[in-house]
Each structure stands twice: as structure tokens, then as C-alpha cells.
PDB file of N, CA and C in Angstrom:
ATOM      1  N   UNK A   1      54.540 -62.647  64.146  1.00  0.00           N
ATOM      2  CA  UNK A   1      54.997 -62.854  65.504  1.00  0.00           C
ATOM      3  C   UNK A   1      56.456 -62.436  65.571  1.00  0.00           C
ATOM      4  N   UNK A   2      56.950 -61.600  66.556  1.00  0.00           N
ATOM      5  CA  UNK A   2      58.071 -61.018  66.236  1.00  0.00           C
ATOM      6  C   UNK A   2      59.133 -61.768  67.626  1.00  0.00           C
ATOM      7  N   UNK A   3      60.076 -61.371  67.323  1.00  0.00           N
ATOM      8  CA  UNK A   3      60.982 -62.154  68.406  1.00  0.00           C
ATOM      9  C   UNK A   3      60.742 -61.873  69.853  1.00  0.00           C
ATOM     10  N   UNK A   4      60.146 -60.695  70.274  1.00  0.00           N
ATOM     11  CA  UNK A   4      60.235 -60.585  71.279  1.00  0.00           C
ATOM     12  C   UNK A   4      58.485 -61.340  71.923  1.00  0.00           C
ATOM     13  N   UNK A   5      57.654 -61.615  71.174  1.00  0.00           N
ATOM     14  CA  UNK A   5      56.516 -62.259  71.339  1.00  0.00           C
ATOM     15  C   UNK A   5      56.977 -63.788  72.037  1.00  0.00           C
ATOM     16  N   UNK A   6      57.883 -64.188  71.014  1.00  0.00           N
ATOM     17  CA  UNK A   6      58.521 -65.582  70.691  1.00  0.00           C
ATOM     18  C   UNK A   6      59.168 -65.757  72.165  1.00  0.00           C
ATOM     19  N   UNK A   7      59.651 -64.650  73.094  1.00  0.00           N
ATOM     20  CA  UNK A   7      60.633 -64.953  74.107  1.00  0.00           C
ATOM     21  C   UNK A   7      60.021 -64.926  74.957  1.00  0.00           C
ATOM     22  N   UNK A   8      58.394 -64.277  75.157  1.00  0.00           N
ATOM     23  CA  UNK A   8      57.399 -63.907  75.896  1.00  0.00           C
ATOM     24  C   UNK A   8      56.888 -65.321  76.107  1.00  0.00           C
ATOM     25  N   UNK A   9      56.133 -65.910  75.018  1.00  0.00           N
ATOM     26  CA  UNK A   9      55.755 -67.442  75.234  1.00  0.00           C
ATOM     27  C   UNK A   9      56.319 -68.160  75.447  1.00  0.00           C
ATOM     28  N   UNK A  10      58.127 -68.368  75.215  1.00  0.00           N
ATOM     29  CA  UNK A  10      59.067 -69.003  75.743  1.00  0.00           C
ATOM     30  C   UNK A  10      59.031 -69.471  77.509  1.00  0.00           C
ATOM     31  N   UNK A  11      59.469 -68.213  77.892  1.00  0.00           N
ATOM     32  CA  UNK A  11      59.009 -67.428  79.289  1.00  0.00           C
ATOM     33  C   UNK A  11      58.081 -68.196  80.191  1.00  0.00           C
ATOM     34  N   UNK A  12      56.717 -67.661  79.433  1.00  0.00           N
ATOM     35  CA  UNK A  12      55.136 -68.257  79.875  1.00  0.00           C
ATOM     36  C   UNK A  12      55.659 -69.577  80.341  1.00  0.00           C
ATOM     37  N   UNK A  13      56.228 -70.316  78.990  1.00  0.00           N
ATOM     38  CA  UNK A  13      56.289 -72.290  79.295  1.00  0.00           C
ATOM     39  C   UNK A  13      57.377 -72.503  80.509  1.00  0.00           C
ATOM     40  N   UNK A  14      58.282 -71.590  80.757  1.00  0.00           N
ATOM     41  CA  UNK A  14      58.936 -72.242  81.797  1.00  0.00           C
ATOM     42  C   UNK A  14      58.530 -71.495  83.079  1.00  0.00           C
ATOM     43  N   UNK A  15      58.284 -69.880  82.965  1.00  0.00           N
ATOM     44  CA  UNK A  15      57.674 -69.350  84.376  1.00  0.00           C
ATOM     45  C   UNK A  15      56.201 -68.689  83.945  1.00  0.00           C
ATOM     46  N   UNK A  16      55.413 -69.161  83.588  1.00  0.00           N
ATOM     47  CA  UNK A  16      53.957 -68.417  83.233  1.00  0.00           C
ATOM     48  C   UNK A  16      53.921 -66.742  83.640  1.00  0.00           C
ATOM     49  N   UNK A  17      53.737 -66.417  85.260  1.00  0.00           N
ATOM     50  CA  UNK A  17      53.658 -64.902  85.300  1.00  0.00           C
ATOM     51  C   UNK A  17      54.930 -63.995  84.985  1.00  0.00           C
ATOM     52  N   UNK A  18      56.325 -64.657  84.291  1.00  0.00           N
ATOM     53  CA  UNK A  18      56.901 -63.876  84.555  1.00  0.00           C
ATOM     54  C   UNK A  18      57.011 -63.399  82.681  1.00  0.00           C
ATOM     55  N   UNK A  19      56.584 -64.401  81.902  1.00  0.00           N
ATOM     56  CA  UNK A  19      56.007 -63.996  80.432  1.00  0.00           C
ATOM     57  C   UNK A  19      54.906 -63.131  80.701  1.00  0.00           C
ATOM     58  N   UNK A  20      54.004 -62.791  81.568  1.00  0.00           N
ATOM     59  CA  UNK A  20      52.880 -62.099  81.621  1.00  0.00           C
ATOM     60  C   UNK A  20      53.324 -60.717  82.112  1.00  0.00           C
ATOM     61  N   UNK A  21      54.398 -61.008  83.256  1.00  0.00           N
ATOM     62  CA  UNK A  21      55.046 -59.538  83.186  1.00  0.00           C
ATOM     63  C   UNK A  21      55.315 -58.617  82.714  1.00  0.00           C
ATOM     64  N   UNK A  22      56.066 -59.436  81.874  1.00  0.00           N
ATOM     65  CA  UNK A  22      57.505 -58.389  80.798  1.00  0.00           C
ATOM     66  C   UNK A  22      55.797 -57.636  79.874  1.00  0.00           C
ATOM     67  N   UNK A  23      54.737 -58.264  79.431  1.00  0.00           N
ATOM     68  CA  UNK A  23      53.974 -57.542  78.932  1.00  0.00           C
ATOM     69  C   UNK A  23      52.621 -56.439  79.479  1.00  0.00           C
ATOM     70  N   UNK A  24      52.174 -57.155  80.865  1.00  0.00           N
ATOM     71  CA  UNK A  24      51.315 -56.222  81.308  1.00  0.00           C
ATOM     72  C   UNK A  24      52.140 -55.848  82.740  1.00  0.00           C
ATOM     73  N   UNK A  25      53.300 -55.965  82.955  1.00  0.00           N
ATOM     74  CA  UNK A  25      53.618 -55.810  84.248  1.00  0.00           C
ATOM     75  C   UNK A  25      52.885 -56.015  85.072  1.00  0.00           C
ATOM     76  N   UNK A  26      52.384 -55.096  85.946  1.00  0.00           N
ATOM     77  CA  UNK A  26      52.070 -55.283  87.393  1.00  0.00           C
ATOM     78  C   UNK A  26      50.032 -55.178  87.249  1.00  0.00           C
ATOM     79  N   UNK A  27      49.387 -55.483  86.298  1.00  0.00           N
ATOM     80  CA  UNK A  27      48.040 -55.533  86.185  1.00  0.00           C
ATOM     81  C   UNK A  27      47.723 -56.869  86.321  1.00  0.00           C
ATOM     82  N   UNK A  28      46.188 -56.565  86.068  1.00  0.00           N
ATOM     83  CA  UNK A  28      45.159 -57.721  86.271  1.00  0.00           C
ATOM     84  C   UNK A  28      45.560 -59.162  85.720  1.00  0.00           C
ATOM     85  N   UNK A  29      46.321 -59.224  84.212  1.00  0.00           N
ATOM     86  CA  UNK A  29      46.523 -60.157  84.074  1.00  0.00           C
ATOM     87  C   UNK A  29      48.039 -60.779  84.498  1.00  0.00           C
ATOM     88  N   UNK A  30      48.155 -59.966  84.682  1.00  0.00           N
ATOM     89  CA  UNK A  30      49.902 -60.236  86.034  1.00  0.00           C
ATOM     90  C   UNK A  30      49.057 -61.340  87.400  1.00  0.00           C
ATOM     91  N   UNK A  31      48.361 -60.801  87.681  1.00  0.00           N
ATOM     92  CA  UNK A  31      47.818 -60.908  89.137  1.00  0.00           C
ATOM     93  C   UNK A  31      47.309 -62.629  88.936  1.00  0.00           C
ATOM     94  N   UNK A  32      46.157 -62.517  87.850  1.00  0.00           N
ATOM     95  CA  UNK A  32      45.025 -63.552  87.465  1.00  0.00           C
ATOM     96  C   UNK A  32      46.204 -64.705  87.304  1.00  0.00           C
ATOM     97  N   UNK A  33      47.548 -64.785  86.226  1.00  0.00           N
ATOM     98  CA  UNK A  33      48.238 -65.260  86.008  1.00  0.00           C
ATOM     99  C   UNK A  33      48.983 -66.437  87.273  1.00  0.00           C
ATOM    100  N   UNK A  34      49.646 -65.789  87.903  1.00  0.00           N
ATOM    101  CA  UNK A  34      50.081 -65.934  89.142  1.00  0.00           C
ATOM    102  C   UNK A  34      49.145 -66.565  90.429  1.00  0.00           C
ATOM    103  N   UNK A  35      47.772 -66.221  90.647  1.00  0.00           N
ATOM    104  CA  UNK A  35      47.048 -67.022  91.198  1.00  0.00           C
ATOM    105  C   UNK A  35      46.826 -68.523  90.444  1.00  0.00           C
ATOM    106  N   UNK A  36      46.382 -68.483  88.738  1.00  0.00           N
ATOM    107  CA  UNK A  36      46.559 -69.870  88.604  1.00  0.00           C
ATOM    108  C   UNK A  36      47.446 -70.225  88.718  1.00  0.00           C
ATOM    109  N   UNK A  37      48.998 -70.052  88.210  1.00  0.00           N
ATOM    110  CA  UNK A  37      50.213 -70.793  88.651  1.00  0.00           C
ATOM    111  C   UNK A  37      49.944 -71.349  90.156  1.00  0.00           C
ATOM    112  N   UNK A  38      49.603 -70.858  91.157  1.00  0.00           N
ATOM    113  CA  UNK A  38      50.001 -70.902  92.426  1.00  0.00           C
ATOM    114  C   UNK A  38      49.117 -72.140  92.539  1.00  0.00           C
ATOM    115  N   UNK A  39      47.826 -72.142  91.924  1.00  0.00           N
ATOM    116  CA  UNK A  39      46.870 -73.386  91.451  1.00  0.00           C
ATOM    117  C   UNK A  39      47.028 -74.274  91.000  1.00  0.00           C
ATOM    118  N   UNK A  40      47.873 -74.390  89.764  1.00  0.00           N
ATOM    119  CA  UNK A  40      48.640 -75.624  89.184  1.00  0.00           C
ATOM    120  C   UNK A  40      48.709 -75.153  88.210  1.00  0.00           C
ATOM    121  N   UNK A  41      50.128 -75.615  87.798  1.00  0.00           N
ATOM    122  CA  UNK A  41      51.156 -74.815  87.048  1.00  0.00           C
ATOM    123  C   UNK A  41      50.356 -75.103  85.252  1.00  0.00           C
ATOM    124  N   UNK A  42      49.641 -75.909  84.727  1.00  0.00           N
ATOM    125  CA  UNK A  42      49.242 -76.201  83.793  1.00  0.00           C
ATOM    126  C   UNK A  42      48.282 -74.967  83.423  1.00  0.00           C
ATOM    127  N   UNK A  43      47.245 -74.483  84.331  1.00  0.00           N
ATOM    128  CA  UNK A  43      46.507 -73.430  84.007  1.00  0.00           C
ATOM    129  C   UNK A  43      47.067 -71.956  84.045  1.00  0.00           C
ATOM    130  N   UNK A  44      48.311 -72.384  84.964  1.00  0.00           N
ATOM    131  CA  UNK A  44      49.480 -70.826  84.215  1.00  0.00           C
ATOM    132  C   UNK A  44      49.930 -71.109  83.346  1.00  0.00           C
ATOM    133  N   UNK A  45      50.331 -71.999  82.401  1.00  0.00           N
ATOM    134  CA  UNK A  45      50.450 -71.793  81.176  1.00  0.00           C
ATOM    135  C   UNK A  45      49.599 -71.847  80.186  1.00  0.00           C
ATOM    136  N   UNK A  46      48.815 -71.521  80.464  1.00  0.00           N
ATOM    137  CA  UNK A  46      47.844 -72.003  79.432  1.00  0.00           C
ATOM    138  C   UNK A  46      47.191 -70.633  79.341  1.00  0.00           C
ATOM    139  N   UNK A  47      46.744 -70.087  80.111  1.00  0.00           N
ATOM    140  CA  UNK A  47      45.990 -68.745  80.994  1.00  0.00           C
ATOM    141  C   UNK A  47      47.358 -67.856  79.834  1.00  0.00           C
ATOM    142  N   UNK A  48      48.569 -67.547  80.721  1.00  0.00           N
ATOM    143  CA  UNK A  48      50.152 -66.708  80.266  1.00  0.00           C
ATOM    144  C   UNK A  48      49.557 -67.046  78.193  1.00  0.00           C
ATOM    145  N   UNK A  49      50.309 -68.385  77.925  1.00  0.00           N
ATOM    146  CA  UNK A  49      49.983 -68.663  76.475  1.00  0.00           C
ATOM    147  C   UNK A  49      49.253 -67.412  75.817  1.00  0.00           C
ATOM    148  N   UNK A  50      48.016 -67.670  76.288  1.00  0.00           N
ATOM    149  CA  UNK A  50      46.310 -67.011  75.649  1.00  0.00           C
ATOM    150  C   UNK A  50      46.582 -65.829  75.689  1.00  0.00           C
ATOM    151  N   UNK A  51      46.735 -65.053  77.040  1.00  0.00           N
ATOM    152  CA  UNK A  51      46.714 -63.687  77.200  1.00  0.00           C
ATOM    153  C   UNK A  51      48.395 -63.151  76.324  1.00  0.00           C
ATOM    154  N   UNK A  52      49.005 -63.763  76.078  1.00  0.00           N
ATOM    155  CA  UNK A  52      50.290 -63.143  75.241  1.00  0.00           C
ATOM    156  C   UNK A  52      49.493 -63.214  73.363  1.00  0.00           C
ATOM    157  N   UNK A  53      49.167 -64.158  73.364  1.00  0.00           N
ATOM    158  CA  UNK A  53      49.256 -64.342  72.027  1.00  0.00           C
ATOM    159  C   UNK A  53      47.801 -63.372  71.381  1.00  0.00           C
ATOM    160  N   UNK A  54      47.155 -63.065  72.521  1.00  0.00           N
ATOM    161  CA  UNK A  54      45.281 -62.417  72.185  1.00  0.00           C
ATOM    162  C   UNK A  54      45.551 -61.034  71.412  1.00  0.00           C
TER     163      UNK A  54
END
């Protein structure tokens, strides 16, 4: 796991889509991300988490 992974999941825990950004930018899991946040913030992190670390 390299540092910039490490700043990605950092990210995820305090803004979920915006850790999902910096890696898929503006795609599907940008999008998917951001609808759960908007859902409750527990399943954006959790959702962000998974899809960084997969």
C-alpha cells in the first residue's frame, strides 16, 4: 500500500467521493459513491473504502 493509496482512504473517511475522485475521477464509481454519501454518510464510506482498496 503506497502513500498515495494511504491519503486516498484517508480522504474516503472524512469526504468518501472526494477519495473516489482523485482515483476514478468523473466515472461510475465517482457517481455510485456520491449517491450513497447523499444516502448516509456510513455507506459512503464504506462503498469509497472497498472500491479504493479492490
Amino acid at each position: 500500500m503506497g502513500s498515495a493509496t494511504f491519503l486516498e482512504i484517508i480522504l474516503a473517511i472524512i469526504l468518501p467521493p472526494l477519495g473516489v475522485f482523485l482515483r476514478y475521477e468523473c466515472k461510475t464509481e465517482f457517481w455510485i459513491c456520491l449517491l450513497l454519501t447523499i444516502f448516509g454518510y456510513l455507506p459512503g464510506i464504506i462503498y469509497a473504502v472497498y472500491v479504493i482498496t479492490k
